[in-house]
N, C-alpha and C. Protein backbone atom coordinates (compact mmCIF):
# COMPACT_ATOMS: atom_id res chain seq x y z
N UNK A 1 57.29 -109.66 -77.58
CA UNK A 1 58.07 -108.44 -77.45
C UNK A 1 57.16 -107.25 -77.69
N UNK A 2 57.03 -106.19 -76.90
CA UNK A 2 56.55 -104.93 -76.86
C UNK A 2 57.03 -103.73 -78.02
N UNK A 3 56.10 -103.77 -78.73
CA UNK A 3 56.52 -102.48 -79.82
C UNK A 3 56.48 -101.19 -79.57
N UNK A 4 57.48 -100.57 -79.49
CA UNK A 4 57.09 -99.00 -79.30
C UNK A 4 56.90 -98.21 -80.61
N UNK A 5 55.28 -97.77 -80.56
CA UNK A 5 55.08 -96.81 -81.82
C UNK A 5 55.29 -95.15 -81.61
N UNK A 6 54.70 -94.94 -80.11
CA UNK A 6 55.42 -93.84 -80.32
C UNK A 6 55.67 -93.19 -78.58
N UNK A 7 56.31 -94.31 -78.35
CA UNK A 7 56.62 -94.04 -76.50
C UNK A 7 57.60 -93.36 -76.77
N UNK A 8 57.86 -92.14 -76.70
CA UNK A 8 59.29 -91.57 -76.74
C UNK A 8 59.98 -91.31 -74.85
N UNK A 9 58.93 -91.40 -74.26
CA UNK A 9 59.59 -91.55 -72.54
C UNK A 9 60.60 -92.91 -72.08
N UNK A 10 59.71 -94.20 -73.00
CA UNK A 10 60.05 -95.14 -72.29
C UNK A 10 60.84 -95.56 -72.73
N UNK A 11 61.26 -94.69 -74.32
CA UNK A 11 63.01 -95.02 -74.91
C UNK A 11 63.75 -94.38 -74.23
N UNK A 12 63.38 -93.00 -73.90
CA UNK A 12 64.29 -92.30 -73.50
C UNK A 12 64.83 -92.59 -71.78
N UNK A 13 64.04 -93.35 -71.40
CA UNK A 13 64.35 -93.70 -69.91
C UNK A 13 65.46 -94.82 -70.04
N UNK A 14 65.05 -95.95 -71.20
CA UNK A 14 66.15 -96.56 -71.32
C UNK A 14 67.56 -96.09 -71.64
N UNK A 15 67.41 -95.14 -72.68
CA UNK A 15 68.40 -94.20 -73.09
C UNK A 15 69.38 -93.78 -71.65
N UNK A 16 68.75 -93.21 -70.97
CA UNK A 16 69.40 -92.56 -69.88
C UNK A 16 70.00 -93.44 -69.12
N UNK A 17 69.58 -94.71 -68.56
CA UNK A 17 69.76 -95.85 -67.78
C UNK A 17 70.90 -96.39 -68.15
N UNK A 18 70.98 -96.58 -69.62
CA UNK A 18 71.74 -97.58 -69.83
C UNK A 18 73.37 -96.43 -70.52
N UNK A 19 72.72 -95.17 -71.02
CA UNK A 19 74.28 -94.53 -71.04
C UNK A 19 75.07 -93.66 -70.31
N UNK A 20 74.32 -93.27 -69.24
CA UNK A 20 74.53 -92.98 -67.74
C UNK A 20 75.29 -94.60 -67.00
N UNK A 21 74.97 -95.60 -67.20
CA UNK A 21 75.93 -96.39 -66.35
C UNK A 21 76.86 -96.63 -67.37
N UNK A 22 77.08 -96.48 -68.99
CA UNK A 22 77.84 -96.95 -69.14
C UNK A 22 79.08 -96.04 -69.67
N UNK A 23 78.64 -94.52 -69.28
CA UNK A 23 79.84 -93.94 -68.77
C UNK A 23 80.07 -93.44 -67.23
N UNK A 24 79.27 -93.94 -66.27
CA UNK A 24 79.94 -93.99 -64.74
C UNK A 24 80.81 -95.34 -64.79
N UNK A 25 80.75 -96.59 -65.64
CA UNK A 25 81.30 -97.17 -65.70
C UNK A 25 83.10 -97.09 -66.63
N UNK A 26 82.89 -96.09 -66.94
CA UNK A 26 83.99 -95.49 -68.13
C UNK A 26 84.77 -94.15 -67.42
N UNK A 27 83.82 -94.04 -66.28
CA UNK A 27 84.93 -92.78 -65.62
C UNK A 27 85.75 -93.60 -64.41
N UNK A 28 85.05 -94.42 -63.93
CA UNK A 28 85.54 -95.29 -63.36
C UNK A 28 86.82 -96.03 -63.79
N UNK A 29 86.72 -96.83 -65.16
CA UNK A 29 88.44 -97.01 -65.79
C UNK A 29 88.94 -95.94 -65.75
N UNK A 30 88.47 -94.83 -66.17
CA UNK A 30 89.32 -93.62 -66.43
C UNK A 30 90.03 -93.07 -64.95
N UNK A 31 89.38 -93.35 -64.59
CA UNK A 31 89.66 -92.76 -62.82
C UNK A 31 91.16 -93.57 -62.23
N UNK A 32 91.06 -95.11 -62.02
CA UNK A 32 91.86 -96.34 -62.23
C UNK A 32 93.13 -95.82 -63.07
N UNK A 33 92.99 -96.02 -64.05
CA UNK A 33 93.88 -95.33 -65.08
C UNK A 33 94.73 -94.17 -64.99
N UNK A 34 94.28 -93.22 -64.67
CA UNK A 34 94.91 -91.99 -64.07
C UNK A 34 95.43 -91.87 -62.97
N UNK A 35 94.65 -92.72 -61.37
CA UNK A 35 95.44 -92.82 -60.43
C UNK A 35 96.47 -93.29 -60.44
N UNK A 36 96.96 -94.66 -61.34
CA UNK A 36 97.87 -95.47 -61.38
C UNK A 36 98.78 -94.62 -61.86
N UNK A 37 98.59 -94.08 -63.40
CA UNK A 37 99.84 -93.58 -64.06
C UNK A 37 100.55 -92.17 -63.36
N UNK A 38 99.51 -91.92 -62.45
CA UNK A 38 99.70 -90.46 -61.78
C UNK A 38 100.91 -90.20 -60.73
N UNK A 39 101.53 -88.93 -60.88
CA UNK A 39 102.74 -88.48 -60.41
C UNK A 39 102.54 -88.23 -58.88
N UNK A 40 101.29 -87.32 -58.55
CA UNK A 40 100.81 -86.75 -57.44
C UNK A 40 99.35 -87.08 -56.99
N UNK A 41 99.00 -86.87 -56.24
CA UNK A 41 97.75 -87.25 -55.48
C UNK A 41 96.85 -86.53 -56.17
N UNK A 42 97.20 -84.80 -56.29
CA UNK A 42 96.52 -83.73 -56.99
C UNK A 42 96.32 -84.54 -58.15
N UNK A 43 96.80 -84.62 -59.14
CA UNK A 43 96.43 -84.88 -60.32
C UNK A 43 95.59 -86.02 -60.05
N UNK A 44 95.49 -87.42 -59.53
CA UNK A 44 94.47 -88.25 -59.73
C UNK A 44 92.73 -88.30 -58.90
N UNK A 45 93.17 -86.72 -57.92
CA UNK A 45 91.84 -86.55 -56.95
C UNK A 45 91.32 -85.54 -58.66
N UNK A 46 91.87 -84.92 -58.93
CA UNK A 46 91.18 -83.97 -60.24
C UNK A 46 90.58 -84.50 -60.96
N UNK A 47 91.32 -85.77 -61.83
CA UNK A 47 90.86 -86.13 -62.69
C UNK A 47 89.62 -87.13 -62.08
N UNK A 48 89.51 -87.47 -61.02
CA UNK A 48 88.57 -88.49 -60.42
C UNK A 48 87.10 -87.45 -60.68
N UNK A 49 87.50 -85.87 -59.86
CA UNK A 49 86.55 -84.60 -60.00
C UNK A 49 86.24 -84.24 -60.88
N UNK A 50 86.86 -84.12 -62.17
CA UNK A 50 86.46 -84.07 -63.66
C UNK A 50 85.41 -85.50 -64.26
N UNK A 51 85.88 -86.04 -64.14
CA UNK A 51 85.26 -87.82 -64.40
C UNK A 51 84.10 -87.50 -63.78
N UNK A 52 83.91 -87.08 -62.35
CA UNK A 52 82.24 -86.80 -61.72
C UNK A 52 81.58 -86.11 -62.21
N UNK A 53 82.33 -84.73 -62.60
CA UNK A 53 81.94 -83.84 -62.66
C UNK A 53 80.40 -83.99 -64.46
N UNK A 54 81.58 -84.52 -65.15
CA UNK A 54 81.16 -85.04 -66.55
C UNK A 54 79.72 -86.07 -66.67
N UNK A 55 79.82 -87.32 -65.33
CA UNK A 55 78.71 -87.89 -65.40
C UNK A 55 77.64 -86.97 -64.98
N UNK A 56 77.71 -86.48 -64.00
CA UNK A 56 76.46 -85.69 -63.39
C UNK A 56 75.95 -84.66 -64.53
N UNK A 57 76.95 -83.95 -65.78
CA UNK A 57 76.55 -83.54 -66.42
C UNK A 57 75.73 -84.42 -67.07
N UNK A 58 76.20 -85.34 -67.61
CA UNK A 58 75.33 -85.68 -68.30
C UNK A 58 74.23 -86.36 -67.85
N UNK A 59 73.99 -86.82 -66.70
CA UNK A 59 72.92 -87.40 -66.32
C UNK A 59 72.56 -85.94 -66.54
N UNK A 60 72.31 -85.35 -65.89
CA UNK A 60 71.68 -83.86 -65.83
C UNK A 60 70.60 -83.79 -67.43
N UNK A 61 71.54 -83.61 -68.46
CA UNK A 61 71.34 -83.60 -69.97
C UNK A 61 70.30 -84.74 -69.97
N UNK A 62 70.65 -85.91 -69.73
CA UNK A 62 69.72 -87.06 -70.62
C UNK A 62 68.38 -86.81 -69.51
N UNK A 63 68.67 -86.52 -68.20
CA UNK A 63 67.04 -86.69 -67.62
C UNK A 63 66.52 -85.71 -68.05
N UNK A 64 67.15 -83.78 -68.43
CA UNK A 64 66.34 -83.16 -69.69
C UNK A 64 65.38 -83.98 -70.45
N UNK A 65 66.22 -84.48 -71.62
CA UNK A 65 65.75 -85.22 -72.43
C UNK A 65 64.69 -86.51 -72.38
N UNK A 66 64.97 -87.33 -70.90
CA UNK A 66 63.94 -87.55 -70.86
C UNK A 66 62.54 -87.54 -70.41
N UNK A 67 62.64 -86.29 -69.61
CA UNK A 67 61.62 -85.29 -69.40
C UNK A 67 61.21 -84.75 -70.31
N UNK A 68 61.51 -83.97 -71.62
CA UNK A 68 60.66 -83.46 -72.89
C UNK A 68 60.11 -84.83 -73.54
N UNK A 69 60.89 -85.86 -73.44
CA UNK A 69 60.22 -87.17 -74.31
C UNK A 69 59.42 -87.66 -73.39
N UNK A 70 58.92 -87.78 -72.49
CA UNK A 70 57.89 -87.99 -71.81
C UNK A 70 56.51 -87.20 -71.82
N UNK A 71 56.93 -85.73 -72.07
CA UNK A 71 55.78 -84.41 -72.01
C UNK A 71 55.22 -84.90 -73.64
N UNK A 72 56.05 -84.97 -74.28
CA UNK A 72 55.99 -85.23 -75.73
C UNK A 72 54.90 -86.18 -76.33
N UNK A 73 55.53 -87.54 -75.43
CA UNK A 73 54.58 -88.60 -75.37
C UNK A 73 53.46 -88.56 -74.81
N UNK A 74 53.20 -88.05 -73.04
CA UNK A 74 52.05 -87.87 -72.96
C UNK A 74 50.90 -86.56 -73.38
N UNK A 75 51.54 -85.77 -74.06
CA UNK A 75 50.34 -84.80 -74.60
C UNK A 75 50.48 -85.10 -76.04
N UNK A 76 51.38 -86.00 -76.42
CA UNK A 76 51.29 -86.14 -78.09
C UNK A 76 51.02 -84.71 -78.50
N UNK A 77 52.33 -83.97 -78.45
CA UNK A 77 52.33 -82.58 -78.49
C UNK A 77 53.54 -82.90 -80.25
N UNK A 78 53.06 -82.37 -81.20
CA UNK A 78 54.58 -82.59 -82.21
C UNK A 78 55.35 -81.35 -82.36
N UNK A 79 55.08 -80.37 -81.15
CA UNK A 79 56.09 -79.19 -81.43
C UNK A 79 57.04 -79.88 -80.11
N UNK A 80 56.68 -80.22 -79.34
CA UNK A 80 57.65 -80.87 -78.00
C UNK A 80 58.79 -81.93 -79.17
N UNK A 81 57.90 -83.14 -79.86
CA UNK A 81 58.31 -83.97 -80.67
C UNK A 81 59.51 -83.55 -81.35
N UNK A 82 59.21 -82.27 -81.79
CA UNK A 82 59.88 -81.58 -82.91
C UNK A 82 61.69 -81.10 -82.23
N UNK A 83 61.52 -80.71 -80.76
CA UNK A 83 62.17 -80.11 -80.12
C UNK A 83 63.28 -81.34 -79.27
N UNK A 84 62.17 -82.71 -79.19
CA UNK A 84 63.18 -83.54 -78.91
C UNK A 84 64.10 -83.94 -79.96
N UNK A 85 63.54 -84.20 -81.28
CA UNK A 85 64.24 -84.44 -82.49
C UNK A 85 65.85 -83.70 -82.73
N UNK A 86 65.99 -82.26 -82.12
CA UNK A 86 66.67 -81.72 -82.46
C UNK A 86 67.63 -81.84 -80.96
N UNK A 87 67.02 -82.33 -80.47
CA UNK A 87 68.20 -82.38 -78.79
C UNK A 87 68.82 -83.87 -79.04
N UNK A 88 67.96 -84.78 -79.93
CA UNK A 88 68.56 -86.51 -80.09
C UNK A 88 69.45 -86.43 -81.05
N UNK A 89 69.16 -85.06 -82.06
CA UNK A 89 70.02 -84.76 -83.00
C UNK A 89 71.17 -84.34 -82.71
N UNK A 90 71.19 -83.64 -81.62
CA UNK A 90 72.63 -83.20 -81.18
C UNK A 90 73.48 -84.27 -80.43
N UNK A 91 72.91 -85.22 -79.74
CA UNK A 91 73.09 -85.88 -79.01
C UNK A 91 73.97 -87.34 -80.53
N UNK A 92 72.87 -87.30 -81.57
CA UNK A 92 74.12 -88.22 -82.14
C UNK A 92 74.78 -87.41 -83.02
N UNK A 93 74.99 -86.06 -83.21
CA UNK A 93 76.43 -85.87 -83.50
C UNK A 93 77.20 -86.12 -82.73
N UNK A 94 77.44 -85.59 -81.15
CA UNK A 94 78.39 -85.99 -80.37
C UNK A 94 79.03 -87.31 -80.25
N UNK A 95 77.81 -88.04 -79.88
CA UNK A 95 78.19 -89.64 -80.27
C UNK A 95 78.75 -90.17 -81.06
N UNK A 96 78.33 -89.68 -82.20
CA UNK A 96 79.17 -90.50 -83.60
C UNK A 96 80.53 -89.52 -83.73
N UNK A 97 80.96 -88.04 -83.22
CA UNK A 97 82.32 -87.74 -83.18
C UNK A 97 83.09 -88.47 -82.22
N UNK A 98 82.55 -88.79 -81.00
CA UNK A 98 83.11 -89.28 -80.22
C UNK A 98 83.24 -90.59 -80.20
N UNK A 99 82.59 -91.24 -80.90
CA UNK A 99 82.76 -92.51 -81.40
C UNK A 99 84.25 -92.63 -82.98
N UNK A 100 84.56 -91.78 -83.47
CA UNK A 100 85.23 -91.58 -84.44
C UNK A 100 86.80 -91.34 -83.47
N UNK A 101 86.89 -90.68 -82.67
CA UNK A 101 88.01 -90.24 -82.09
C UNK A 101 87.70 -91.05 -80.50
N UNK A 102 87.15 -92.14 -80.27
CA UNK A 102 87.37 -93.01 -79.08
C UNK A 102 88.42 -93.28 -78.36
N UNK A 103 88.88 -93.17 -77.19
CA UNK A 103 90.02 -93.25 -76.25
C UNK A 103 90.27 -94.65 -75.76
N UNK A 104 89.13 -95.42 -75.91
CA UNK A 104 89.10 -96.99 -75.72
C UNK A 104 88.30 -97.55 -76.34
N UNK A 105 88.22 -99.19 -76.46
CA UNK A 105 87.14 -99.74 -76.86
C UNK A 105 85.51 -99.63 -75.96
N UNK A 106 85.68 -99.35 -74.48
CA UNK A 106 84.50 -99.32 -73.84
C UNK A 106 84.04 -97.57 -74.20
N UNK A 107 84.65 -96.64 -74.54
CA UNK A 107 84.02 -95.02 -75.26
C UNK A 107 83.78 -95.63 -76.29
N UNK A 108 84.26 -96.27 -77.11
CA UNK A 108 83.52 -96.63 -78.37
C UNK A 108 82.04 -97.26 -78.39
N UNK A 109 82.07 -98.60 -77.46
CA UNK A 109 80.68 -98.83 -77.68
C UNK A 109 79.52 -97.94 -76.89
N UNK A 110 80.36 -97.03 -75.59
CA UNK A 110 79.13 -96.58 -75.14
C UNK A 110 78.74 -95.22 -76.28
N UNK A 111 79.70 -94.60 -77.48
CA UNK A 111 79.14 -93.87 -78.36
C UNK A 111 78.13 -94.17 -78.92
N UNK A 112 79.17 -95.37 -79.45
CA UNK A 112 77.88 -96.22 -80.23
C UNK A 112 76.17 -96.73 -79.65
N UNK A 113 76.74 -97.13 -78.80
CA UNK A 113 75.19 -97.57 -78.02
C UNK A 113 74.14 -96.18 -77.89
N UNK A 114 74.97 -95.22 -77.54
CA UNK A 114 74.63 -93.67 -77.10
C UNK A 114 73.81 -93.31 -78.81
N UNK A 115 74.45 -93.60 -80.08
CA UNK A 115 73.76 -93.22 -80.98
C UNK A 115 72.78 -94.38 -81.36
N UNK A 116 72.89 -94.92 -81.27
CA UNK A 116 71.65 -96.20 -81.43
C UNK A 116 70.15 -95.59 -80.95
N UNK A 117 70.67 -94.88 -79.85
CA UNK A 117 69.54 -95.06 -78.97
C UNK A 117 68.80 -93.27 -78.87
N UNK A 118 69.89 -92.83 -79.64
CA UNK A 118 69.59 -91.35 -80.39
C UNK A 118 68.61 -91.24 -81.49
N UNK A 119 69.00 -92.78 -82.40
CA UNK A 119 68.30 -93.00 -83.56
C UNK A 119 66.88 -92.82 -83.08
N UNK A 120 66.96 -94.49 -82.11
CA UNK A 120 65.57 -94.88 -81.92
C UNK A 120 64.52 -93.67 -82.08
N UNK A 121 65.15 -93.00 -80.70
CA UNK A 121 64.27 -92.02 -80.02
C UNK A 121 63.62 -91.00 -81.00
N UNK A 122 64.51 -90.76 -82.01
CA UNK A 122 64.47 -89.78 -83.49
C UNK A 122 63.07 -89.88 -84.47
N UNK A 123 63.37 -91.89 -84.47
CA UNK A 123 61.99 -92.06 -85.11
C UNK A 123 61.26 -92.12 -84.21
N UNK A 124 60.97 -92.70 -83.36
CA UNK A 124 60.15 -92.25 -82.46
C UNK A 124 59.03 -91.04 -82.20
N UNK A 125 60.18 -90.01 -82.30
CA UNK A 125 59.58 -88.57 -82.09
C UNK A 125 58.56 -88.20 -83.77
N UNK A 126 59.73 -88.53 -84.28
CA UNK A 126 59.54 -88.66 -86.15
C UNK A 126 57.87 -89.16 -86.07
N UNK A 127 57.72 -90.48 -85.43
CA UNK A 127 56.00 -90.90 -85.65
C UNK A 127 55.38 -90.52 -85.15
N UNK A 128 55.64 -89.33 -83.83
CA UNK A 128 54.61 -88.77 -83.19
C UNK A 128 54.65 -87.26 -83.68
N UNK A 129 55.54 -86.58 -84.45
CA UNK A 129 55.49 -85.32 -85.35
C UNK A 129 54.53 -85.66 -86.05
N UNK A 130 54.58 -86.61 -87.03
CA UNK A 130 53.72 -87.53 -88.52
C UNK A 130 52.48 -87.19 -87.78
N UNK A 131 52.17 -87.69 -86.63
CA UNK A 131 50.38 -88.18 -86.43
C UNK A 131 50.26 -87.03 -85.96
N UNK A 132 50.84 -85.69 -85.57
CA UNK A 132 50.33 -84.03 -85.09
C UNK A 132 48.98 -84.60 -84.31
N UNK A 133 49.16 -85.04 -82.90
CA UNK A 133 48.34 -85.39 -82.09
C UNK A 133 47.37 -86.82 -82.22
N UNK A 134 47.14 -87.42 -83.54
CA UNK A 134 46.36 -88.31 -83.56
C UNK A 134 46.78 -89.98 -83.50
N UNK A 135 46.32 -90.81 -83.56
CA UNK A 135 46.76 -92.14 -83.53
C UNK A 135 47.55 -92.52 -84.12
N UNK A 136 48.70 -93.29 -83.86
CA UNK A 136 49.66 -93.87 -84.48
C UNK A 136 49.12 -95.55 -84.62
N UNK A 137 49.03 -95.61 -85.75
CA UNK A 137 49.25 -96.97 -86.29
C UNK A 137 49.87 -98.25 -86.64
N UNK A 138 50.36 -99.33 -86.53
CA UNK A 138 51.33 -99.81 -87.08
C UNK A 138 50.98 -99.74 -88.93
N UNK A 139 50.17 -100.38 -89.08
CA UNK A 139 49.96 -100.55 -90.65
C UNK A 139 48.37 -99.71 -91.04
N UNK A 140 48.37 -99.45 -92.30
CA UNK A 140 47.37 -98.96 -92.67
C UNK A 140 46.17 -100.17 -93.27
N UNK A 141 44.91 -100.32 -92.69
CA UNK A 141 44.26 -101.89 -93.10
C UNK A 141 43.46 -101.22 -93.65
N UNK A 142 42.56 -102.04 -94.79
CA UNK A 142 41.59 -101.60 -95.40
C UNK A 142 40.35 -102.76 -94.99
N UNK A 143 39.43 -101.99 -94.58
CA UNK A 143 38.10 -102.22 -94.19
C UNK A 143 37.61 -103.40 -95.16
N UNK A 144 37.53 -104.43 -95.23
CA UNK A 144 36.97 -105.36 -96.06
C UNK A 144 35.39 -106.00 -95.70
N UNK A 145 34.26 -105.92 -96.35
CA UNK A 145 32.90 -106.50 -95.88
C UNK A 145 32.86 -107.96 -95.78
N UNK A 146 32.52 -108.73 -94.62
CA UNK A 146 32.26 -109.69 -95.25
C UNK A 146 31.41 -110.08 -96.37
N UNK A 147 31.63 -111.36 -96.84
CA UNK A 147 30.46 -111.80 -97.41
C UNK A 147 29.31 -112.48 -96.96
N UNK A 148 28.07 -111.67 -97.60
CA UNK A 148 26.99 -112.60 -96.75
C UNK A 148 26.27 -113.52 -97.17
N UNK A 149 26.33 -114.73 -96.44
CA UNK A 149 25.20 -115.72 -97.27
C UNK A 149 23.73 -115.69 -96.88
N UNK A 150 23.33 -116.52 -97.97
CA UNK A 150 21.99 -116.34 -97.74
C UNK A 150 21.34 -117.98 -97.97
């Protein structure tokens, strides 16, 4: 398994991938849902237009995001770092309110999944603020000599 120490692009690409389908997949029930219970045509072409309207936002938002976590990562810049921190930060308040006040079980896990992956990205950014341009490490080793015989 591949460790990420401080790829903040290649979380954030997952990030986008996976909560981009799993609310086109959630406007989609929602869409279903509304046509059925719906009185008039108007009301379920709207809410179908709202439901679009919402993913494209947010795709919009997360490929932001993962465009600064990419610039971030490749110039190992920690003021970019610093700036994604506070956009992943906003990103899991929303999540975790919207995970608190969920409309179904599938908004719940895509909150949830949505802040998971807020976290990641957080430390992430977090270890590439820490190293202010220089190498990230996993562990700190200490240089030991061998011994020499003679």
């Amino acid at each position: 398994m591949m460790k990420l120490r401080y790829e903040t692009g290649i979380a954030a690409m997952a990030q986008f991938l996976v909560v981009v389908l799993l609310n086109f997949v959630g406007a989609i029930v929602s869409a279903i849902g509304s046509c059925h219970d719906a009185t008039s045509t108007y009301s379920c072409v709207s809410d179908v237009g709202i439901d679009l309207l919402y993913v494209i936002l947010l795709a919009g938002w997360l490929g932001f995001i993962w465009v600064l976590a990419y610039a971030a990562q490749d110039r190992r810049d920690h003021r970019l770092a610093t700036i994604l921190m506070g956009a992943e930060a906003i990103i899991l308040m929303v999540s975790l309110f919207n995970a608190k006040h969920y409309p179904n079980i599938l908004g719940l896990i895509t909150s949830l999944v949505d802040a998971a992956f807020a976290i990641w990205v957080i430390w992430l950014a977090f270890r590439l603020t820490r190293a202010k341009g220089g190498r990230i490490t996993a562990t700190i080793k200490t240089r030991r000599r061998r011994p020499t015989t003679k």
